[in-house]
C-alpha atoms as a PDB file:
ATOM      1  CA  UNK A   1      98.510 123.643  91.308  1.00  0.00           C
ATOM      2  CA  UNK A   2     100.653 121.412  93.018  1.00  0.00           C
ATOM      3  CA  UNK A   3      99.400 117.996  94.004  1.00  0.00           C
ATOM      4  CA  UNK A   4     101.223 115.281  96.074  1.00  0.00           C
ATOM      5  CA  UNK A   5      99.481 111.925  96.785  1.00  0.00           C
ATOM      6  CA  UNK A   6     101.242 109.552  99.498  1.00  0.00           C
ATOM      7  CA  UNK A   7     100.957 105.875  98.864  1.00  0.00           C
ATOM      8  CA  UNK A   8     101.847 102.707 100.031  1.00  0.00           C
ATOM      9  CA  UNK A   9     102.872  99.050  99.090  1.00  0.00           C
ATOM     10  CA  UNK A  10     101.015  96.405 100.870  1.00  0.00           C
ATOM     11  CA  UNK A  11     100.602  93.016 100.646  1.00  0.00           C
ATOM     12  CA  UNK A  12      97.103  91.001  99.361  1.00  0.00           C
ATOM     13  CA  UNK A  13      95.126  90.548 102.622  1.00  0.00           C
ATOM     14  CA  UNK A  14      94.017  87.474 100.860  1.00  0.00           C
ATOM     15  CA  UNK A  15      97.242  86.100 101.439  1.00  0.00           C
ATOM     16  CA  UNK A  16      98.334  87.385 104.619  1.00  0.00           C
ATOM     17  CA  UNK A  17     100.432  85.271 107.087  1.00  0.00           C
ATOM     18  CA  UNK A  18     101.599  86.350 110.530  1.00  0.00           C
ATOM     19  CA  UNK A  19     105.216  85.438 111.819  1.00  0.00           C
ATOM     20  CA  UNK A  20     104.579  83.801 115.518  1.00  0.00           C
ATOM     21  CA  UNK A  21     107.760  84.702 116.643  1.00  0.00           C
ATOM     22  CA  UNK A  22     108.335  88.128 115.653  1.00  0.00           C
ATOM     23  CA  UNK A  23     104.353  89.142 115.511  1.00  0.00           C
ATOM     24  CA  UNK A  24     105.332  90.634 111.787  1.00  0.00           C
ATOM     25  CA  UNK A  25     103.866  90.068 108.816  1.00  0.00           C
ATOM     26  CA  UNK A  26     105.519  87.242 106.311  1.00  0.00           C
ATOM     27  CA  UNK A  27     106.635  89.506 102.982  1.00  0.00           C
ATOM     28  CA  UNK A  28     108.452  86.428 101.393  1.00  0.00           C
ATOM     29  CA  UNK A  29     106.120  85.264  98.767  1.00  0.00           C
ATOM     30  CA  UNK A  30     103.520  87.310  99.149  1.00  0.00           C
ATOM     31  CA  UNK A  31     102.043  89.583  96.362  1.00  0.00           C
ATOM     32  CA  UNK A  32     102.002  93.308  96.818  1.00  0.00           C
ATOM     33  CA  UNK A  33      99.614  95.282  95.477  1.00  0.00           C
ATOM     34  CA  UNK A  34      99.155  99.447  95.543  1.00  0.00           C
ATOM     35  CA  UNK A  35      96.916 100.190  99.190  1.00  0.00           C
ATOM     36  CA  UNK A  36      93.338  99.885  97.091  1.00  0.00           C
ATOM     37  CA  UNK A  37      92.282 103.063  99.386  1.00  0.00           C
ATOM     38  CA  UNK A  38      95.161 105.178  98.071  1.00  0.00           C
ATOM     39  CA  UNK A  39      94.083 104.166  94.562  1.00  0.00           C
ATOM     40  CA  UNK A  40      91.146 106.712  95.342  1.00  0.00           C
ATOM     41  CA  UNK A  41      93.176 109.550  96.449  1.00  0.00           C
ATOM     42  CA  UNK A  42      95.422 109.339  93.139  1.00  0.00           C
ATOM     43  CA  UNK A  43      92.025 109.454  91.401  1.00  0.00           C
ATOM     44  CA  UNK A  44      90.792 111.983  92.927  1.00  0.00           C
ATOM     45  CA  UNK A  45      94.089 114.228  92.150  1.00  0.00           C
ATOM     46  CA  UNK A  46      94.020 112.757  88.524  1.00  0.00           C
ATOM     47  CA  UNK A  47      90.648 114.307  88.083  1.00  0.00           C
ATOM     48  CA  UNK A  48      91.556 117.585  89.725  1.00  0.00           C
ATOM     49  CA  UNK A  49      94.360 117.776  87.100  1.00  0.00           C
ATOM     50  CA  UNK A  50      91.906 117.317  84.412  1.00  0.00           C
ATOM     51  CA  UNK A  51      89.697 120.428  85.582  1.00  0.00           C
ATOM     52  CA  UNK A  52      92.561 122.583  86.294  1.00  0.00           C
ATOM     53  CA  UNK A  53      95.048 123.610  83.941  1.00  0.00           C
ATOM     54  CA  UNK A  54      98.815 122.916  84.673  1.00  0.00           C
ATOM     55  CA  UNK A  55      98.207 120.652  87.720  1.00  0.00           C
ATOM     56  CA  UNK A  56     100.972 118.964  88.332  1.00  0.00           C
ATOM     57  CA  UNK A  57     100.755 115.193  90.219  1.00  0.00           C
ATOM     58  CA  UNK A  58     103.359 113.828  92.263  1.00  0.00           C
ATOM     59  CA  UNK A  59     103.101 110.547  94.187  1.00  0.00           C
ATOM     60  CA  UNK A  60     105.483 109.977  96.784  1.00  0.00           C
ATOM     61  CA  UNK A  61     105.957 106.229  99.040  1.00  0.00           C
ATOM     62  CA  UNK A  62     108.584 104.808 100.884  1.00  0.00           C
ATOM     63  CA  UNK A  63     109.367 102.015 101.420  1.00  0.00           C
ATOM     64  CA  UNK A  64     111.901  99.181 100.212  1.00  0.00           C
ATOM     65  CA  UNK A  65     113.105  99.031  96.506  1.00  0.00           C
ATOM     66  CA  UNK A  66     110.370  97.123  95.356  1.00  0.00           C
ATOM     67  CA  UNK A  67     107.906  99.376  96.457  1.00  0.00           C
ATOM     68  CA  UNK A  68     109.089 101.253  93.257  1.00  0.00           C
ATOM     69  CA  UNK A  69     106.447  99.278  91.059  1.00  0.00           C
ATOM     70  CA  UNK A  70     103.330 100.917  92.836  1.00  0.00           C
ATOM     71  CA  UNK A  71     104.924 104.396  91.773  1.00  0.00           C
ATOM     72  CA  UNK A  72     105.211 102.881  88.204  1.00  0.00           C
ATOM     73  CA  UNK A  73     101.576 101.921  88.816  1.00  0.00           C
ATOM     74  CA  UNK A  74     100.779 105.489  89.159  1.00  0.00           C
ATOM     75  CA  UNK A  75     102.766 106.650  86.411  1.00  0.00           C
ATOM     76  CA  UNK A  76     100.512 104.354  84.204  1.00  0.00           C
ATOM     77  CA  UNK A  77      97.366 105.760  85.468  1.00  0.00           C
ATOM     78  CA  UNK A  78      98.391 109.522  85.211  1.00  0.00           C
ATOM     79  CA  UNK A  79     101.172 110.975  87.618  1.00  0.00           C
ATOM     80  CA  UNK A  80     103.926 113.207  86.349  1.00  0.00           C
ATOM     81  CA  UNK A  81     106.386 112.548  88.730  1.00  0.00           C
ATOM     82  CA  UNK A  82     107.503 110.306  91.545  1.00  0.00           C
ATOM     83  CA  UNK A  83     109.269 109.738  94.449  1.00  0.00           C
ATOM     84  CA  UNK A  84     110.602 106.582  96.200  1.00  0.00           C
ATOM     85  CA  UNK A  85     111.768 107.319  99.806  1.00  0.00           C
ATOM     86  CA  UNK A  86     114.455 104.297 100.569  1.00  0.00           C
ATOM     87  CA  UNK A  87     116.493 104.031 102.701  1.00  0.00           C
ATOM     88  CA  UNK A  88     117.479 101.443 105.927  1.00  0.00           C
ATOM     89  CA  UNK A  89     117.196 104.145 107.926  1.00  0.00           C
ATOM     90  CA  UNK A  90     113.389 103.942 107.352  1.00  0.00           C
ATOM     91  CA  UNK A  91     113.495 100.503 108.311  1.00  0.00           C
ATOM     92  CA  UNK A  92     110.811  99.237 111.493  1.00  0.00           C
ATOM     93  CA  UNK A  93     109.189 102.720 111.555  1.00  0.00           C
ATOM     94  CA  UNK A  94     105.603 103.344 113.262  1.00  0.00           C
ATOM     95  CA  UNK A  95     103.048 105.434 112.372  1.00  0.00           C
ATOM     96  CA  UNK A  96     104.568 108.447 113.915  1.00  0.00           C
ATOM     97  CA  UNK A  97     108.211 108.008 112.100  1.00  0.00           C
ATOM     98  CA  UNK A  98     106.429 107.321 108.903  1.00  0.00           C
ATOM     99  CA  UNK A  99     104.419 110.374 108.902  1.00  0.00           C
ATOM    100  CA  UNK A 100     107.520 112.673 110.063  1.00  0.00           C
ATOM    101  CA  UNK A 101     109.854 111.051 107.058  1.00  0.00           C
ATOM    102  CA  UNK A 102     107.224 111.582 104.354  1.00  0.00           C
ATOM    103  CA  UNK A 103     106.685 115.138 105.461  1.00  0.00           C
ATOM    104  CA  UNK A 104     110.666 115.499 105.093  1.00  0.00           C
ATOM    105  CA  UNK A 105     110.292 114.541 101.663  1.00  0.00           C
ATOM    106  CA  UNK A 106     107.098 116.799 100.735  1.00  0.00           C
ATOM    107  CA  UNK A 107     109.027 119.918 102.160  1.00  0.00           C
ATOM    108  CA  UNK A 108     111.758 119.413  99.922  1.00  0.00           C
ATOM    109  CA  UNK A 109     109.364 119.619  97.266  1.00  0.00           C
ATOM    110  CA  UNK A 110     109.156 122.137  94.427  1.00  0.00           C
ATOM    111  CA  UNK A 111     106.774 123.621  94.100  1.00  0.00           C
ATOM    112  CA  UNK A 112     104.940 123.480  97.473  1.00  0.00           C
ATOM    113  CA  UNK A 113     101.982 121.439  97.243  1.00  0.00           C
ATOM    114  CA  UNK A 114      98.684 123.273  97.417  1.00  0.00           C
ATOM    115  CA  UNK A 115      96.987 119.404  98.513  1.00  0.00           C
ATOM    116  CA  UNK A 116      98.553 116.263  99.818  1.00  0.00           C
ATOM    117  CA  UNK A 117      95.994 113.287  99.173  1.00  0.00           C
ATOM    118  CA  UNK A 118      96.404 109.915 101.578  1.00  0.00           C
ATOM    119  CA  UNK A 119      93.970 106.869 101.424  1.00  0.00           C
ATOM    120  CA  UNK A 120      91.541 106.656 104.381  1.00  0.00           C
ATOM    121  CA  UNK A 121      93.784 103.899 105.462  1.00  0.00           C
ATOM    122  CA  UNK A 122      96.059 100.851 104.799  1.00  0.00           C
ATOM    123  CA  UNK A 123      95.115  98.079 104.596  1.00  0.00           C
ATOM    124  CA  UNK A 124      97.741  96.164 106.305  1.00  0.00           C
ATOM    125  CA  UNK A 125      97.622  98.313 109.660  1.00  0.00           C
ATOM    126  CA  UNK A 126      94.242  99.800 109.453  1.00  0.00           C
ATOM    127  CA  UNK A 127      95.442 102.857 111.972  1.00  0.00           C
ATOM    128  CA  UNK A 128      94.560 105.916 109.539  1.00  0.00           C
ATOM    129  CA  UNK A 129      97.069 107.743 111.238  1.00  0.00           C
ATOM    130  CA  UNK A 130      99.438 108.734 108.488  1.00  0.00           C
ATOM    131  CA  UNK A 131      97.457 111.205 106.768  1.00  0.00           C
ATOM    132  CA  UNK A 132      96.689 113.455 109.740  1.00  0.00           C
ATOM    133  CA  UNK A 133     100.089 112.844 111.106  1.00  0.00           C
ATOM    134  CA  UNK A 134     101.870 113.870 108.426  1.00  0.00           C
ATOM    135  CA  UNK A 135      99.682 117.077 107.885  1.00  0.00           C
ATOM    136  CA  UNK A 136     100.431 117.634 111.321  1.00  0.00           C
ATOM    137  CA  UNK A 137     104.413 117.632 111.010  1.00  0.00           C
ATOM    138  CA  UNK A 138     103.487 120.132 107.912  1.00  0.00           C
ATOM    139  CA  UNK A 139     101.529 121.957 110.106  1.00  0.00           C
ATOM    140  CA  UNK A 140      98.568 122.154 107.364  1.00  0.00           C
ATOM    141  CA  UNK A 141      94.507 121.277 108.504  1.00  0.00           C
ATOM    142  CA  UNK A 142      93.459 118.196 107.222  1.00  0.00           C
ATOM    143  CA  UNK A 143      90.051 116.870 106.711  1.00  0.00           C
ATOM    144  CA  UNK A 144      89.598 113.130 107.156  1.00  0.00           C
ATOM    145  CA  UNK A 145      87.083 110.897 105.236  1.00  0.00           C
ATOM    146  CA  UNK A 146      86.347 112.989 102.191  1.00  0.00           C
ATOM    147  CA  UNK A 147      84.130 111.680  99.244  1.00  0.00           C
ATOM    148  CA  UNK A 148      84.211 115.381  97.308  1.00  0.00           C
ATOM    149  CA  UNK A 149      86.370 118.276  96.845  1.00  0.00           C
ATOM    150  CA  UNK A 150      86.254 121.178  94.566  1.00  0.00           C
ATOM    151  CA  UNK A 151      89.051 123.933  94.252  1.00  0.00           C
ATOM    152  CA  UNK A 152      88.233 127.459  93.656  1.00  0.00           C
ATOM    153  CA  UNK A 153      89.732 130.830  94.405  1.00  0.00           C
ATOM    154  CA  UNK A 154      92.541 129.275  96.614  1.00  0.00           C
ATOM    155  CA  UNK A 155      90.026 127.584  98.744  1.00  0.00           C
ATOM    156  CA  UNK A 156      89.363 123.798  99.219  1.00  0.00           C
ATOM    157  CA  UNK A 157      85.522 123.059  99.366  1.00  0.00           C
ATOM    158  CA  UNK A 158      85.357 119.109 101.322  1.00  0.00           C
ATOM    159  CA  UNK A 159      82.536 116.949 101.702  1.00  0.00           C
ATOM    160  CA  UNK A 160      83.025 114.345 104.090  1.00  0.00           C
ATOM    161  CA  UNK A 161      81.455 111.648 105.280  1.00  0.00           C
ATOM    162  CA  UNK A 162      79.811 110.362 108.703  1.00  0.00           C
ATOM    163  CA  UNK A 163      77.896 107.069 109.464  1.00  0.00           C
ATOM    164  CA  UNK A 164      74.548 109.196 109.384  1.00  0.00           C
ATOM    165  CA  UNK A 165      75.036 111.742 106.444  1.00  0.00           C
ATOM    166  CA  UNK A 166      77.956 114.368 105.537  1.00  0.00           C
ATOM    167  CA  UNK A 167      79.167 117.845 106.246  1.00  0.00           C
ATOM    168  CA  UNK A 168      80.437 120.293 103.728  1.00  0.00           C
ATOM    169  CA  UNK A 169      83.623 122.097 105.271  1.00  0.00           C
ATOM    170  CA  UNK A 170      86.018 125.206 103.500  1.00  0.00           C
ATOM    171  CA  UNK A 171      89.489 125.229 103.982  1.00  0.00           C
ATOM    172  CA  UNK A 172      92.259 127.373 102.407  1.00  0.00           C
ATOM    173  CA  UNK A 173      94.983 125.818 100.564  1.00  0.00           C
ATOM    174  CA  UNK A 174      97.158 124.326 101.135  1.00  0.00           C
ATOM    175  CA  UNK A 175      95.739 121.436 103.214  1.00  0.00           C
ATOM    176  CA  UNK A 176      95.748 117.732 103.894  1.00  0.00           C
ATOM    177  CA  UNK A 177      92.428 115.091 102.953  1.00  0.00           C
ATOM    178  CA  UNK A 178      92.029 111.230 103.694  1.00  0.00           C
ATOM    179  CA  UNK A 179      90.079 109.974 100.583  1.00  0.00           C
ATOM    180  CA  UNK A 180      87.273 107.260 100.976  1.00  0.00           C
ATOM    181  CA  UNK A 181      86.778 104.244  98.528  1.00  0.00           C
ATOM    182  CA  UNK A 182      83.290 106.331  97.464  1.00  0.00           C
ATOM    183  CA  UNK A 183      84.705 109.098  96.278  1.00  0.00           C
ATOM    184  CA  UNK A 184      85.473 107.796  92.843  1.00  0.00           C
ATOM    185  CA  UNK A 185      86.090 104.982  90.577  1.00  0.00           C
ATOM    186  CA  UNK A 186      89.927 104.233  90.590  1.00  0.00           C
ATOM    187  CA  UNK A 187      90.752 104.754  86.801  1.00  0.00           C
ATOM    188  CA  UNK A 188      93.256 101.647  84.819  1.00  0.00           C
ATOM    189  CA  UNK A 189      96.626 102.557  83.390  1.00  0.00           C
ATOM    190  CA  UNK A 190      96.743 103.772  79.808  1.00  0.00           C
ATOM    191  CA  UNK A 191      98.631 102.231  77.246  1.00  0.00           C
ATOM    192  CA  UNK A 192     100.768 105.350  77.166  1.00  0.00           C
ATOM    193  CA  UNK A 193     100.972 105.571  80.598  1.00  0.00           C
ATOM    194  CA  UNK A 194     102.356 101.847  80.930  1.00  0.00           C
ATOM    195  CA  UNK A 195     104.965 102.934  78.201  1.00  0.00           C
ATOM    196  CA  UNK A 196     105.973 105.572  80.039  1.00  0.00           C
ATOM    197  CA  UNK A 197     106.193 103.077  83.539  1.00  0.00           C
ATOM    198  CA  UNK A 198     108.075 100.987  82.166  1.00  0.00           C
ATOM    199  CA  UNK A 199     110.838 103.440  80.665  1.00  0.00           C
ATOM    200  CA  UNK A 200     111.009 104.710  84.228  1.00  0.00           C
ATOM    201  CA  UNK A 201     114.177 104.932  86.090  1.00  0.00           C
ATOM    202  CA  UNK A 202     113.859 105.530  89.169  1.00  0.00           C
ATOM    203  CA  UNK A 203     117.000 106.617  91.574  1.00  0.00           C
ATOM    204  CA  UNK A 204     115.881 106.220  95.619  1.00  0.00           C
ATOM    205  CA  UNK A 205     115.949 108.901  97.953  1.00  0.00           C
ATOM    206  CA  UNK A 206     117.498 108.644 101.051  1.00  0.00           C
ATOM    207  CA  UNK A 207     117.130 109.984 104.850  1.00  0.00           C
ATOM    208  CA  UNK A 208     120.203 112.505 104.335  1.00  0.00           C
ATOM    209  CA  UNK A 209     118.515 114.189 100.792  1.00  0.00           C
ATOM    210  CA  UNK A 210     115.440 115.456 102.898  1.00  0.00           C
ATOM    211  CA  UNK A 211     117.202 116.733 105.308  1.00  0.00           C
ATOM    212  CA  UNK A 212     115.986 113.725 107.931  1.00  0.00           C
ATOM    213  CA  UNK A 213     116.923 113.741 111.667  1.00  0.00           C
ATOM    214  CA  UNK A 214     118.198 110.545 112.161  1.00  0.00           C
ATOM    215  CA  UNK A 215     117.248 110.856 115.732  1.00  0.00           C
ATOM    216  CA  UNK A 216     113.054 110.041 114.237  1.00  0.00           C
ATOM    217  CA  UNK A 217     113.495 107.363 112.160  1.00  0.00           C
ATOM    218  CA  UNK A 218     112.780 104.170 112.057  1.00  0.00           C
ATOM    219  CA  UNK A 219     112.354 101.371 114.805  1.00  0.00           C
ATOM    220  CA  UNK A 220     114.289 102.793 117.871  1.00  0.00           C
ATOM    221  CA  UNK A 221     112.656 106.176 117.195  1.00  0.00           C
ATOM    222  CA  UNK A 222     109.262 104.706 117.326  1.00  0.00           C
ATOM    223  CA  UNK A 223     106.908 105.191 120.146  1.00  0.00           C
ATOM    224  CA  UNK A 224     105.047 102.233 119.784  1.00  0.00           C
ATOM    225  CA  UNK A 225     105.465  98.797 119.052  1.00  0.00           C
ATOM    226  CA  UNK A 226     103.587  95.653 118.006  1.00  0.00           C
ATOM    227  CA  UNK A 227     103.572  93.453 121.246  1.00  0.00           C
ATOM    228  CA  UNK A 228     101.394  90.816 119.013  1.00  0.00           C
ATOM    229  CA  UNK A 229     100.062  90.250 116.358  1.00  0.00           C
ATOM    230  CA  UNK A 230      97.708  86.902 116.467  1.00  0.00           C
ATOM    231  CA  UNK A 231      94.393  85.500 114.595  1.00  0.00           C
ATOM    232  CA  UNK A 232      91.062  85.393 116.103  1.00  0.00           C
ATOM    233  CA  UNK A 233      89.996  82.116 117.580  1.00  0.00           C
ATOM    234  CA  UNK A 234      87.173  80.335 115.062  1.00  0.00           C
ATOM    235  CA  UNK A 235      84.056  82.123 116.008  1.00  0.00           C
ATOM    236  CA  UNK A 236      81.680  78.350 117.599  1.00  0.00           C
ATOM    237  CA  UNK A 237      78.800  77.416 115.999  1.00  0.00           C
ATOM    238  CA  UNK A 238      75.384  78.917 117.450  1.00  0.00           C
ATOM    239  CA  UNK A 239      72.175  76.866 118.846  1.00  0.00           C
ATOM    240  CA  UNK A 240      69.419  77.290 116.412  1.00  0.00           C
ATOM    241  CA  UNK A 241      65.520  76.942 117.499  1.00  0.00           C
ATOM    242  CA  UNK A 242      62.660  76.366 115.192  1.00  0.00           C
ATOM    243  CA  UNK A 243      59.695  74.643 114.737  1.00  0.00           C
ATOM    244  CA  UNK A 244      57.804  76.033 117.787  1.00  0.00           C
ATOM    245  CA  UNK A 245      55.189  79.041 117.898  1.00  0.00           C
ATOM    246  CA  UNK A 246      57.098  82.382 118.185  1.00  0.00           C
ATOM    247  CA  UNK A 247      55.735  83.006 121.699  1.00  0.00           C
ATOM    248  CA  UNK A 248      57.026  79.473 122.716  1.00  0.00           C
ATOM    249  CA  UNK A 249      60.682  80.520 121.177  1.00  0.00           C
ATOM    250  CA  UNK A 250      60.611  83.853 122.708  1.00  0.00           C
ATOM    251  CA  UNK A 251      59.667  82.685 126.151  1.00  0.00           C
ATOM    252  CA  UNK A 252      62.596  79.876 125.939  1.00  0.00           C
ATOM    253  CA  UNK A 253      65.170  82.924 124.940  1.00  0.00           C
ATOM    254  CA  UNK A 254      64.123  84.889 127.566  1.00  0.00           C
ATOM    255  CA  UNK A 255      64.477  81.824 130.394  1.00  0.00           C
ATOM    256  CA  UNK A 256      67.977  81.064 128.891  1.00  0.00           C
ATOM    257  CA  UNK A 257      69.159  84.921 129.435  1.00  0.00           C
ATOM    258  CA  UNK A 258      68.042  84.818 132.989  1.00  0.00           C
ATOM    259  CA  UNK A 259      69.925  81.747 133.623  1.00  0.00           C
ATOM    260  CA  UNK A 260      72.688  83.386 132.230  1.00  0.00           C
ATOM    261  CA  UNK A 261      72.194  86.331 134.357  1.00  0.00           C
ATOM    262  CA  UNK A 262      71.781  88.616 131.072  1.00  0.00           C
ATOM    263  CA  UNK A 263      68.868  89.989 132.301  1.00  0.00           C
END
């Protein structure tokens, strides 16, 4: 079995600043980390590998040349191969040009995967688009939100999750899954695994090697763009009541949301 798991590089929300006149995020001097949610689809195809003999696990990102340290990241915890998709070409692409240049890369792979694993999300957009976007370019069904999968006799067997419980859904493979942060805990890199990451060489691959039309990449062929990008206003401080019987308190809420025409 074939495995692919798409990742990204972000930077530490904990350190995020926001460029007021281009509404993009400031890079320069900011640490970036491996998307924490894609940490939990690599696990989840690490632990696949260990149930089924001669899994293979490939982990593909793209991004800028330093993004090349979360595949080396991966390489530590388990992977067996990698792929860094770099190129300017890439350069200012959305959601939807993202999704169609990874799937470029993943149908130039051999074998064909029998699962492509995303991360619910990223952390630095939030849109959980990728995933299903690029499963659709690869025309493969995708199940969003999974906490559990089991492979058996060519079939996928997903649970994922809603706000109020789960479903249990059967797919055939191949096919496309979001992981959530529940579905396992992300395993550390081994000390042969970091030996291995750090004799890695890795050589970039660009728009022309998958085959990408030029015509969907990046920023002019992206449908949407970021108008702005601002902070939320400080949230005011509230008006606290106490020291009164509760029917006194109540009866004083109730006054102040009619005079507020609330109710």
């Amino acid at each position: 079995m074939h495995i692919v798991v798409c990742v990204k590089q972000v930077p530490n929300t904990t350190q995020v600043r926001i460029n007021p006149e281009t509404n993009t995020l400031v890079r320069d001097g900011v640490e970036s980390i491996l998307n924490p949610f894609d940490e939990n689809a690599l696990e989840m195809a690490l632990q696949l590998k260990e149930k089924h003999a001669g899994t293979k696990v490939t982990v593909l990102t793209m991004g800028p040349p330093q993004a090349a340290e979360v595949l080396k990241e991966a390489v530590g915890r388990g992977a067996d191969a990698v792929t860094l998709l770099c190129d300017r070409a890439f350069a200012g692409s959305d959601t939807w040009a993202t999704s169609y240049a990874l799937s470029t890369a993943i149908r130039k792979m051999e074998p064909a995967p029998d699962l492509v694993l995303f991360g619910k999300q990223a952390i630095d957009g939030d849109t959980a688009q990728v995933g299903p976007g690029v499963a659709d370019w690869l025309g493969l069904p995708c199940i969003a939100y999974a906490r559990k999968i089991e492979i058996a006799d060519g079939k996928a067997i997903v649970e994922r999750n809603f706000e109020d419980g789960y479903e249990k859904l059967e797919t055939s493979l191949p096919c496309a899954l979001t992981v959530l942060k529940e579905a396992n805990v992300p395993r550390m890199a081994s000390l042969r695994g970091k030996m291995a990451a750090k004799k890695l060489a890795l050589q970039p691959t660009t728009a022309e090697a998958v085959d990408a039309d030029p015509a969907k990449l990046g920023l002019n062929a992206s449908p949407t763009r970021v108008v702005k990008i601002f902070s939320p206003p400080p949230k005011t401080g509230g008006v606290k009541w106490q020291g009164e019987e509760p029917a006194v308190l109540a009866q004083r809420l109730a006054d102040l949301l009619r005079e507020r025409k609330l109710i």
